[in-house]
Protein backbone atom coordinates (compact mmCIF):
# COMPACT_ATOMS: atom_id res chain seq x y z
CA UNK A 1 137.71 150.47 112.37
CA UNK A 2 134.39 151.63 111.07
CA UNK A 3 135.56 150.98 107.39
CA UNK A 4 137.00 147.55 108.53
CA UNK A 5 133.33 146.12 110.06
CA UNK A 6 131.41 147.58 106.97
CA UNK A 7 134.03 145.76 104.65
CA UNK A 8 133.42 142.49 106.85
CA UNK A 9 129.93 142.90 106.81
CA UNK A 10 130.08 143.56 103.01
CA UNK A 11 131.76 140.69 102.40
CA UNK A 12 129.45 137.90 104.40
CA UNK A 13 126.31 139.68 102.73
CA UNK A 14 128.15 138.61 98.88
CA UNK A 15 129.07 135.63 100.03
CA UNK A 16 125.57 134.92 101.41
CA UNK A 17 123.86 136.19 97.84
CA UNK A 18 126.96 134.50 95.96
CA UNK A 19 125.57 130.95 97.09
CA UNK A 20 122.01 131.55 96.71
CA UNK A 21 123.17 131.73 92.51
CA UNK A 22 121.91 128.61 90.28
CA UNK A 23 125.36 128.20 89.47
CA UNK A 24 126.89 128.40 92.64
CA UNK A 25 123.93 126.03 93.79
CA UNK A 26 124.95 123.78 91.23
CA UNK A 27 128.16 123.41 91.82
CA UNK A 28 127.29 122.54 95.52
CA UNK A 29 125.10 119.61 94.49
CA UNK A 30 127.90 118.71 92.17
CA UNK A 31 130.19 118.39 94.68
CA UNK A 32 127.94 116.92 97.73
CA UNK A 33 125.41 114.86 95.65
CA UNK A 34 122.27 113.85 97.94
CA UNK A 35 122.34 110.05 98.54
CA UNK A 36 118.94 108.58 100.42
CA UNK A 37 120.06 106.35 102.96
CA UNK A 38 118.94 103.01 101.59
CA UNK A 39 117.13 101.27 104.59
CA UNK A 40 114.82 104.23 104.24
CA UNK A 41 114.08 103.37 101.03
CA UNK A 42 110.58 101.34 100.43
CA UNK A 43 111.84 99.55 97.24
CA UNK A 44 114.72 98.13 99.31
CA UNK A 45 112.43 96.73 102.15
CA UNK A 46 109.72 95.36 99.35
CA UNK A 47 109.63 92.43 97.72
CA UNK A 48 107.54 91.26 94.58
CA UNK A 49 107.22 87.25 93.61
CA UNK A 50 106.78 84.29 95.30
CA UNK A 51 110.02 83.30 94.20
CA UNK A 52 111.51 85.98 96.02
CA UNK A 53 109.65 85.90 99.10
CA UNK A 54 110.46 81.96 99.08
CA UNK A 55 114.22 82.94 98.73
CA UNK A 56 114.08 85.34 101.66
CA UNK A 57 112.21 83.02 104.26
CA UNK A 58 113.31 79.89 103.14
CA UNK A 59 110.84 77.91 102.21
CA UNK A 60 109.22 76.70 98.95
CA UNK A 61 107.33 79.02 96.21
CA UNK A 62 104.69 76.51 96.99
CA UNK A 63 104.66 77.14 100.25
CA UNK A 64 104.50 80.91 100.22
CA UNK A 65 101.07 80.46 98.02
CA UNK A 66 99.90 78.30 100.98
CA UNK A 67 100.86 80.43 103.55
CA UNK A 68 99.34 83.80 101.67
CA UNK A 69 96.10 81.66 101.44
CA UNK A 70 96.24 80.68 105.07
CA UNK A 71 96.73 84.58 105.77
CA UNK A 72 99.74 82.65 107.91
CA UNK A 73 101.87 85.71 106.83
CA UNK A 74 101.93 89.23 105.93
CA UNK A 75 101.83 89.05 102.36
CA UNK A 76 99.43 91.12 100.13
CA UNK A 77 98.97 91.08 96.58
CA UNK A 78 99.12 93.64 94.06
CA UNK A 79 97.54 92.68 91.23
CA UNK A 80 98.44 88.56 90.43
CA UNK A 81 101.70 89.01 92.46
CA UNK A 82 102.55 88.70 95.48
CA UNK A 83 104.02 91.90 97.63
CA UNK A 84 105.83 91.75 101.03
CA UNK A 85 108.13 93.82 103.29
CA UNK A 86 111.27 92.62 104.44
CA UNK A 87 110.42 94.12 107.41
CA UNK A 88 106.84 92.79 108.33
CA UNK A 89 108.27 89.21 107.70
CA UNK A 90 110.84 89.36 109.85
CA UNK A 91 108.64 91.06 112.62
CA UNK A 92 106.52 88.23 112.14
CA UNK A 93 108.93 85.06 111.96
CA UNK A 94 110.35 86.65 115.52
CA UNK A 95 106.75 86.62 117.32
CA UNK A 96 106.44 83.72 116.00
CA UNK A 97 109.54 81.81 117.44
CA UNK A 98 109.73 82.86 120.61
């Protein structure tokens, strides 16, 4: 029995080493590649233009240069163009309508 545990035991501690190895580890990632989930993601919740805030609220690339000036919604620039988050705007059209 005592040779039996220690051949157990022997065995978990190389398996244990054998998947700490950069190959081994490499394999792994090969096989269960990390994917971020994508609503997590800040380029998928930003957008850049006028033209595509416009296309997300609805409204004229006029309009969203009114409303920016107005400070009417949560729009920012970064440098000449406009920046907003999916998010904020949608917060914001909610409080809004009710």
């Amino acid at each position: 029995m005592a040779w039996l545990w220690r051949n157990k035991r022997l065995c978990v501690q190389l398996a244990s080493k054998a998947w700490q190895h950069p190959l081994m580890i490499r394999q792994m990632e090969k096989q269960y590649p990390y994917v971020p989930e994508p609503e997590k993601r800040v380029a998928d919740d930003l957008l850049i233009g006028a033209d595509a805030i416009a296309a997300f609220i609805g409204v004229s690339r006029r309009s969203v240069y009114h409303l920016a000036r107005e400070k009417q919604l949560p729009i920012g620039r970064l440098g000449k163009q406009l920046i907003a988050r999916k998010s904020q705007l949608r917060r914001h059209i909610d409080s809004r309508l009710i």
